[in-house]
PDB file of N, CA and C in Angstrom:
ATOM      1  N   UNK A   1     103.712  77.479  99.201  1.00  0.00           N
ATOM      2  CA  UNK A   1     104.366  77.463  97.900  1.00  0.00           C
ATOM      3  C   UNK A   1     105.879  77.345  98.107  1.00  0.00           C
ATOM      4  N   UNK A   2     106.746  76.408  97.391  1.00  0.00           N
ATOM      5  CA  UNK A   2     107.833  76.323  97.670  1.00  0.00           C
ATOM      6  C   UNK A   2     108.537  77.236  97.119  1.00  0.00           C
ATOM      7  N   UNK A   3     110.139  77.569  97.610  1.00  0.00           N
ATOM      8  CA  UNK A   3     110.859  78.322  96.721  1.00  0.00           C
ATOM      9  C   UNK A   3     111.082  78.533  94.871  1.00  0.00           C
ATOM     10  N   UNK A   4     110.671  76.926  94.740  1.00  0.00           N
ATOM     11  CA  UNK A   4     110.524  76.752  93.237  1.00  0.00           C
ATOM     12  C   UNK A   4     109.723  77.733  92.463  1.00  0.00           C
ATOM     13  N   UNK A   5     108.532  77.500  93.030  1.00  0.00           N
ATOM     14  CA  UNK A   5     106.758  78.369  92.715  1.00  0.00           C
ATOM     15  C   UNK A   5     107.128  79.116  92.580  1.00  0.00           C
ATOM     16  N   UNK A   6     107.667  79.962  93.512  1.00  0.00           N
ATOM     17  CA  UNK A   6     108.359  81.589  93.199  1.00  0.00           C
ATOM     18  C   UNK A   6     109.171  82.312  92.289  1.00  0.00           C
ATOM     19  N   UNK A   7     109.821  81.235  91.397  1.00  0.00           N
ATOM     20  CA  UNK A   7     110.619  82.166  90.391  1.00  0.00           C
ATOM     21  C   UNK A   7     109.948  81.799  88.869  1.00  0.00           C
ATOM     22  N   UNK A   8     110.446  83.372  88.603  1.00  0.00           N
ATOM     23  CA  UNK A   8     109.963  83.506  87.209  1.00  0.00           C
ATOM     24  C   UNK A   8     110.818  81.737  86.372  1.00  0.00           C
ATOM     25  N   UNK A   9     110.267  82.213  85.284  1.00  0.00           N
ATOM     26  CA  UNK A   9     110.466  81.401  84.141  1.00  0.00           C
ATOM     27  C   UNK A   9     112.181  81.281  83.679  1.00  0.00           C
ATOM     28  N   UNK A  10     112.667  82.823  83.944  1.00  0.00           N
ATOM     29  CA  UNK A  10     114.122  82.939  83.480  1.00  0.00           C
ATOM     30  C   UNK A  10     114.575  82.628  84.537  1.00  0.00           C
ATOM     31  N   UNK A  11     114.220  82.637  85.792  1.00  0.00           N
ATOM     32  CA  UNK A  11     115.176  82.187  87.077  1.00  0.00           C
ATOM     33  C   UNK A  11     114.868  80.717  87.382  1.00  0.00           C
ATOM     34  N   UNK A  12     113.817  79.973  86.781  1.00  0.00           N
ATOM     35  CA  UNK A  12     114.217  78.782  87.297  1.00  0.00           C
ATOM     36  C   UNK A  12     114.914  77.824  85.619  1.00  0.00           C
ATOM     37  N   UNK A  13     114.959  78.644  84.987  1.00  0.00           N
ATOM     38  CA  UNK A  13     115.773  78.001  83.849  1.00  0.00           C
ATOM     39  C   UNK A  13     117.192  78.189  83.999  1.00  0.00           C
ATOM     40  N   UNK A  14     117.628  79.567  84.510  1.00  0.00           N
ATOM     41  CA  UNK A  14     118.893  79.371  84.944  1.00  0.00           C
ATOM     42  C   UNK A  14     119.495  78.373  86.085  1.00  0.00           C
ATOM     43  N   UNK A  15     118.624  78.291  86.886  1.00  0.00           N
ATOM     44  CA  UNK A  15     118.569  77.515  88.083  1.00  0.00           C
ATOM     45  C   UNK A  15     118.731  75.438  87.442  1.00  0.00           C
ATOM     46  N   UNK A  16     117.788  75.537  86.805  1.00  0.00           N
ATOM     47  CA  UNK A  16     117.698  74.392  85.964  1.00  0.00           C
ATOM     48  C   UNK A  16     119.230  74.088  84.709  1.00  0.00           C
ATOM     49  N   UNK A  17     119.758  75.157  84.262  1.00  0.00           N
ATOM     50  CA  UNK A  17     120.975  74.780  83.762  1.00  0.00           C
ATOM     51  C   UNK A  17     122.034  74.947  84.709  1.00  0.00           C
ATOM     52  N   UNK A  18     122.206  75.127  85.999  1.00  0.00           N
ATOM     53  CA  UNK A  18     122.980  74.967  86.348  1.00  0.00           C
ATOM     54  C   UNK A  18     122.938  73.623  87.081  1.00  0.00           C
ATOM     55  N   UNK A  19     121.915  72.914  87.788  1.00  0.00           N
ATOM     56  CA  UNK A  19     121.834  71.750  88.089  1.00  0.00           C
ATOM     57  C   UNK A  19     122.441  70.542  86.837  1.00  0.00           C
ATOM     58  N   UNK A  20     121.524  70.633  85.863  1.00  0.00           N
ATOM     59  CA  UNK A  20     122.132  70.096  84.636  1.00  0.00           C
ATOM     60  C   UNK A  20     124.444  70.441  84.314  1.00  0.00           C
ATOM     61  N   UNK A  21     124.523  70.980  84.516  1.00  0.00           N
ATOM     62  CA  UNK A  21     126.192  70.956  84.663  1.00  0.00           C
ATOM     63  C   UNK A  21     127.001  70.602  86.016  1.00  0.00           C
ATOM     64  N   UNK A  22     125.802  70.618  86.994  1.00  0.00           N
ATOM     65  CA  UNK A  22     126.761  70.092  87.919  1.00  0.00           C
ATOM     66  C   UNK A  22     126.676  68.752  87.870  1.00  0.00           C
ATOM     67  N   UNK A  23     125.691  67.875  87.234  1.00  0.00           N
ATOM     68  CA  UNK A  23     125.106  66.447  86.664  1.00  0.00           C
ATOM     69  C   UNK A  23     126.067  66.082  85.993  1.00  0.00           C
ATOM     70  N   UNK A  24     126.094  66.949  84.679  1.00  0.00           N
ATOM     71  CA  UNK A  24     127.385  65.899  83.823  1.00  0.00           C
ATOM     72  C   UNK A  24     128.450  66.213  84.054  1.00  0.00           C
ATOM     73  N   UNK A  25     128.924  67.115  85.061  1.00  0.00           N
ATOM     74  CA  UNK A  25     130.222  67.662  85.481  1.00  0.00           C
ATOM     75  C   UNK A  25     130.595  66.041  86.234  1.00  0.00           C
ATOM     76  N   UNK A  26     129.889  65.485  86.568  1.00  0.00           N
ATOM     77  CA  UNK A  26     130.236  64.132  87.203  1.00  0.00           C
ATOM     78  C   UNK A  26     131.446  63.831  88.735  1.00  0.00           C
ATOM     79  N   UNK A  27     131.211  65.699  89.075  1.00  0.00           N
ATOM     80  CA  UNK A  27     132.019  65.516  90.632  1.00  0.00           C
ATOM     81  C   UNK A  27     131.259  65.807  91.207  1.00  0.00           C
ATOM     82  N   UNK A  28     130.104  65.097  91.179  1.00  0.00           N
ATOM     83  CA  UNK A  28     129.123  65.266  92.201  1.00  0.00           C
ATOM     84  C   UNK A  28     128.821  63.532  93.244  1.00  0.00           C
ATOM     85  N   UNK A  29     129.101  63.919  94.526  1.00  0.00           N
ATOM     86  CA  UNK A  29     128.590  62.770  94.885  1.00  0.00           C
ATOM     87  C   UNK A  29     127.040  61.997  95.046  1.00  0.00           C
ATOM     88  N   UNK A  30     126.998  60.684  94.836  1.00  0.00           N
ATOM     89  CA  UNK A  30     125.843  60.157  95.049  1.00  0.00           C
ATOM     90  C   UNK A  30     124.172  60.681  95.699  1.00  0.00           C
ATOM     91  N   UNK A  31     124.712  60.674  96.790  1.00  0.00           N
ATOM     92  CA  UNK A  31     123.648  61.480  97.350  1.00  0.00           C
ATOM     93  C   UNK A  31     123.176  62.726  96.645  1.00  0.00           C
ATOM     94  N   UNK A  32     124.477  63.890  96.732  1.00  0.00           N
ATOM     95  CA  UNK A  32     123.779  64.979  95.955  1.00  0.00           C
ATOM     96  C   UNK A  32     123.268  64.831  94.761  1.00  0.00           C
ATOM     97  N   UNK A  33     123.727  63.989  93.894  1.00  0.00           N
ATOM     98  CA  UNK A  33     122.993  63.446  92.698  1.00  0.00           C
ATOM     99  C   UNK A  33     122.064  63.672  92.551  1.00  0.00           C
ATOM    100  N   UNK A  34     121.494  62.524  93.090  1.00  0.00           N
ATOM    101  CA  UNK A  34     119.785  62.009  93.803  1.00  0.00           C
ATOM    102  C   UNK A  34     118.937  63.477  93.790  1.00  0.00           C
ATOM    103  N   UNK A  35     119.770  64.667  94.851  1.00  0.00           N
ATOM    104  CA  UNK A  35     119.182  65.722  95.232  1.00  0.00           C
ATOM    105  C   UNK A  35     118.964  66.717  94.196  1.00  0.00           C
ATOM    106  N   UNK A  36     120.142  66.633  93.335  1.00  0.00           N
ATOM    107  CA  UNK A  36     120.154  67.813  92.226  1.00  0.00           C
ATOM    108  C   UNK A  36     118.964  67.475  91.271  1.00  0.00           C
ATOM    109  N   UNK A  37     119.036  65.763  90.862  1.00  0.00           N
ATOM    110  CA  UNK A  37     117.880  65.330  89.648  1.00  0.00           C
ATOM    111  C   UNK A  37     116.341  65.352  90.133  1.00  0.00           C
ATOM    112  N   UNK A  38     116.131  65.422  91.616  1.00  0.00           N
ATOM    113  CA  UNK A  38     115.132  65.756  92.362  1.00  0.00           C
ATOM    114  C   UNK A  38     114.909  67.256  91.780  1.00  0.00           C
ATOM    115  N   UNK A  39     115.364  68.440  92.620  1.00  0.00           N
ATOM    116  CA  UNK A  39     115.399  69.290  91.982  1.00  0.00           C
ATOM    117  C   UNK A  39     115.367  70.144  90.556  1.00  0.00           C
ATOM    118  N   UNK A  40     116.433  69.526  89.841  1.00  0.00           N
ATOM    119  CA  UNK A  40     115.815  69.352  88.618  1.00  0.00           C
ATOM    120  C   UNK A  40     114.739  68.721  87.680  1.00  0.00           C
ATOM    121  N   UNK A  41     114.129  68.247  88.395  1.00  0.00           N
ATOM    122  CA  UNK A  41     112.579  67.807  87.829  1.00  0.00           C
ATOM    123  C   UNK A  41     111.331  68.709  88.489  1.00  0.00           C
ATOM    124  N   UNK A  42     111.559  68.937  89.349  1.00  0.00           N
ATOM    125  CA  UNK A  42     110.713  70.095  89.816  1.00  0.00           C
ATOM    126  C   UNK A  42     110.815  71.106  89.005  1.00  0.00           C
ATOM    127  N   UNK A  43     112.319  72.038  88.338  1.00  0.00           N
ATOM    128  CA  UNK A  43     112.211  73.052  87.924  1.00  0.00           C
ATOM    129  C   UNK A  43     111.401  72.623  86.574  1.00  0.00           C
ATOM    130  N   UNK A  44     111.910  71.616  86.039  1.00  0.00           N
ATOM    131  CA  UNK A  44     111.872  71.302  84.904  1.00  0.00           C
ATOM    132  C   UNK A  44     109.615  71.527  84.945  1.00  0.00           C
ATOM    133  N   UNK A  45     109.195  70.535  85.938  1.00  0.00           N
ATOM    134  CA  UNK A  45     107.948  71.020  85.887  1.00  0.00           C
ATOM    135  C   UNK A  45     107.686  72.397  86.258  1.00  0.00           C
ATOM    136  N   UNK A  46     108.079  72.959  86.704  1.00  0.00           N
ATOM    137  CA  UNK A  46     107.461  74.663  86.966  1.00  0.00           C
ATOM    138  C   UNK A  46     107.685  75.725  85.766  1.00  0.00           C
ATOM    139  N   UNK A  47     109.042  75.342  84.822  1.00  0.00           N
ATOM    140  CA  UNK A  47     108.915  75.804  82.872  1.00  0.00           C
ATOM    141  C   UNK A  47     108.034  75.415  82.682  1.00  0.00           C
ATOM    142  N   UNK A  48     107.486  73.745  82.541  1.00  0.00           N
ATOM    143  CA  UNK A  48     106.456  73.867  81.982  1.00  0.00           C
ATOM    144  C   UNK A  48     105.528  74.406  82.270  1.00  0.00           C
ATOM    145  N   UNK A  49     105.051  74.659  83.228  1.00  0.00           N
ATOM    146  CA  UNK A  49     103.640  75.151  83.832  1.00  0.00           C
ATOM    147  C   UNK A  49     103.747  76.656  83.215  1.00  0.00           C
ATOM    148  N   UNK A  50     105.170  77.112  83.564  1.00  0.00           N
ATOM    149  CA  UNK A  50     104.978  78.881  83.254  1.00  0.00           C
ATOM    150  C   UNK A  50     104.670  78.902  81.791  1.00  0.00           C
ATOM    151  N   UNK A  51     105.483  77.911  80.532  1.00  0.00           N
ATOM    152  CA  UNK A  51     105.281  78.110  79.692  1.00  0.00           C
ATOM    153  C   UNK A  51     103.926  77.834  79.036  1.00  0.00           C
ATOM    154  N   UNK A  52     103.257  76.638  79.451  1.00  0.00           N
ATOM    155  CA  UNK A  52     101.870  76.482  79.442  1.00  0.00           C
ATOM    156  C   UNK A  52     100.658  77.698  79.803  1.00  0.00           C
ATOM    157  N   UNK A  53     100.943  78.570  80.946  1.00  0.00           N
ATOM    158  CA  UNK A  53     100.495  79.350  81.141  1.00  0.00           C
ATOM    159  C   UNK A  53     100.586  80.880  80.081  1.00  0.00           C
ATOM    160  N   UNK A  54     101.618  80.929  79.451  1.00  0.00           N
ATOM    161  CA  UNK A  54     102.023  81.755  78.631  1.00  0.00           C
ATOM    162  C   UNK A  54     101.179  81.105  77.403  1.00  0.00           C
ATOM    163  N   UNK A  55     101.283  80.294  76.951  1.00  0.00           N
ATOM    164  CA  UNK A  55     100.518  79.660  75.570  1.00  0.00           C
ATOM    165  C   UNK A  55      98.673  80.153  75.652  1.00  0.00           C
ATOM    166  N   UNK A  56      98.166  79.987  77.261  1.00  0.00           N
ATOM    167  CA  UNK A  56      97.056  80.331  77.121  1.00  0.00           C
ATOM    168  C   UNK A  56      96.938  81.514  77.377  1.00  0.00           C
ATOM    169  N   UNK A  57      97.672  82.855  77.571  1.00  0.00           N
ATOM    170  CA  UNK A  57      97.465  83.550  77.345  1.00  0.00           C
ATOM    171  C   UNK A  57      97.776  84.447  75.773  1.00  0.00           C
ATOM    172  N   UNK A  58      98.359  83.817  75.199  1.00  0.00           N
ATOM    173  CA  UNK A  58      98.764  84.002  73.692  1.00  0.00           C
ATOM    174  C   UNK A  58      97.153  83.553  72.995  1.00  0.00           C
ATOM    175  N   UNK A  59      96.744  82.001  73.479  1.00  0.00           N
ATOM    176  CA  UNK A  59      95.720  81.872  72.997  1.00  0.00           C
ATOM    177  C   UNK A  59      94.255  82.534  73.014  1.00  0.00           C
ATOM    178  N   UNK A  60      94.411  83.506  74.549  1.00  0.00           N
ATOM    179  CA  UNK A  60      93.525  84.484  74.488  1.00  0.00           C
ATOM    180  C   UNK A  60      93.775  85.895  73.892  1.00  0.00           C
ATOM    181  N   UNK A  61      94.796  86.029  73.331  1.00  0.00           N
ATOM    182  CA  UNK A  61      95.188  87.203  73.082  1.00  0.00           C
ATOM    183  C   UNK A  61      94.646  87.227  71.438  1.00  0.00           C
ATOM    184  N   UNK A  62      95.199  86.155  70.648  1.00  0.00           N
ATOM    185  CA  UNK A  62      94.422  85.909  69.207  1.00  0.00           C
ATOM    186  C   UNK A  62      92.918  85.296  69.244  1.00  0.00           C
ATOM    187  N   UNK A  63      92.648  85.006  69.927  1.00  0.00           N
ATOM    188  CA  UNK A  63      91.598  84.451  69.911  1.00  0.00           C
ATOM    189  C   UNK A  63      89.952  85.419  70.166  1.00  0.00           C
ATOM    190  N   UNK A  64      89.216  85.738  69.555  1.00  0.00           N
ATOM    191  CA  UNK A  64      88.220  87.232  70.404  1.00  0.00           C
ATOM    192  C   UNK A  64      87.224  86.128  71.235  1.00  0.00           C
ATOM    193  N   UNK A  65      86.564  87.053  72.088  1.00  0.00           N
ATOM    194  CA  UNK A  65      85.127  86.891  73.207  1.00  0.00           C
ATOM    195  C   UNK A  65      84.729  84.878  72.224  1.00  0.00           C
ATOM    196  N   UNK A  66      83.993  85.342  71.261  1.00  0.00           N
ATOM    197  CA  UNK A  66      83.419  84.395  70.687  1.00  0.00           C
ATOM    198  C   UNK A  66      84.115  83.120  70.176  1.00  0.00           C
ATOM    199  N   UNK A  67      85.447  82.757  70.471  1.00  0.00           N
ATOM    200  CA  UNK A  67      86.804  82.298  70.037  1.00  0.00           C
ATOM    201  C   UNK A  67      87.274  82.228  68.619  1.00  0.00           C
ATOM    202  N   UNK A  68      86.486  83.474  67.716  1.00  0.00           N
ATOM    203  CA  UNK A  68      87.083  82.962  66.562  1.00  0.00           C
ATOM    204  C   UNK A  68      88.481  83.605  66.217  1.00  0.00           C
ATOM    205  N   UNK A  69      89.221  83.834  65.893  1.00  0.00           N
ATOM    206  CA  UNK A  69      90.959  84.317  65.629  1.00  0.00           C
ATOM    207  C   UNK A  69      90.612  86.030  64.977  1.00  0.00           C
ATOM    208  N   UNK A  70      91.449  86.941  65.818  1.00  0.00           N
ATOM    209  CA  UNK A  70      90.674  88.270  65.764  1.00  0.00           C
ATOM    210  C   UNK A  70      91.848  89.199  65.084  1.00  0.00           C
ATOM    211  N   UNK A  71      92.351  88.054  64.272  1.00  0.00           N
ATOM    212  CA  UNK A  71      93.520  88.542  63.324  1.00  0.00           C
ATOM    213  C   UNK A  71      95.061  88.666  63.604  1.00  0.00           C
ATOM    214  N   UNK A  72      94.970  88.381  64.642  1.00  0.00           N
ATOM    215  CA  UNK A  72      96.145  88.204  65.415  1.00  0.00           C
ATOM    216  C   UNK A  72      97.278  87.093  65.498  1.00  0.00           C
ATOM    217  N   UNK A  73      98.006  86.648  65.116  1.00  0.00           N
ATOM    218  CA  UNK A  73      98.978  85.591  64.544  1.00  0.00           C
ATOM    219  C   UNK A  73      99.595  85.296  65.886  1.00  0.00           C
ATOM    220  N   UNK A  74      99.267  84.172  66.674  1.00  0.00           N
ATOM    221  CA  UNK A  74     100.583  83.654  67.112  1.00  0.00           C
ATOM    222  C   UNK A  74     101.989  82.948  67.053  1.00  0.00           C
ATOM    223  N   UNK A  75     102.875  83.541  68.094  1.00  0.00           N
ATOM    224  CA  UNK A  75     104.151  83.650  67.932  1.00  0.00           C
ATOM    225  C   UNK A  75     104.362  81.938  67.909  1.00  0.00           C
ATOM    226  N   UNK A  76     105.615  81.936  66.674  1.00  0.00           N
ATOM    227  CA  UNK A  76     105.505  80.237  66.305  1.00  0.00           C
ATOM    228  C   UNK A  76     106.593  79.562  67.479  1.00  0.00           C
ATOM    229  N   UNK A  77     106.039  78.679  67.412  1.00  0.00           N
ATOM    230  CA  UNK A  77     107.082  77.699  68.665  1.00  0.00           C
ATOM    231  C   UNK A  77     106.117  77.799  70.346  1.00  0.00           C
ATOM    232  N   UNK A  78     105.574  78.568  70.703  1.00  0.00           N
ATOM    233  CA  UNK A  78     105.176  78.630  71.971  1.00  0.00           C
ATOM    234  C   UNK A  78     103.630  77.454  72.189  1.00  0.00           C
TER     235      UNK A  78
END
């Protein structure tokens, strides 16, 4: 598992806005470029995954045994 895999959701979003400013900060050379938007697509997939993973557990949380909705409202936006 790479270093990525390993961080929570809030650490690779911070991680992920800071790549993003050193991008449009535009004193970045070429190469590192390349490396940062590399990187930043990785984090960018590992939010999604965490947040995906969070949705299905929201969806088991309203949802009962039999899947019908066990009164429980999920949180809007996720």
């Amino acid at each position: 598992m790479s270093e990525i895999g390993k961080m929570s959701f809030e650490e690779a979003m911070k991680a992920l806005e800071t790549v993003v400013r050193d991008l449009e900060s535009g004193n970045v050379e070429l190469e590192k470029s390349i490396a940062l938007y590399e990187e930043g697509a990785k984090l960018k997939a590992h939010c999604e995954k965490k947040l995906k993973e969070a949705e299905e557990k929201v969806a088991k949380i309203t949802l009962g045994p039999d899947g019908q909705p066990n009164g429980l409202t999920p949180v809007e936006g996720l």
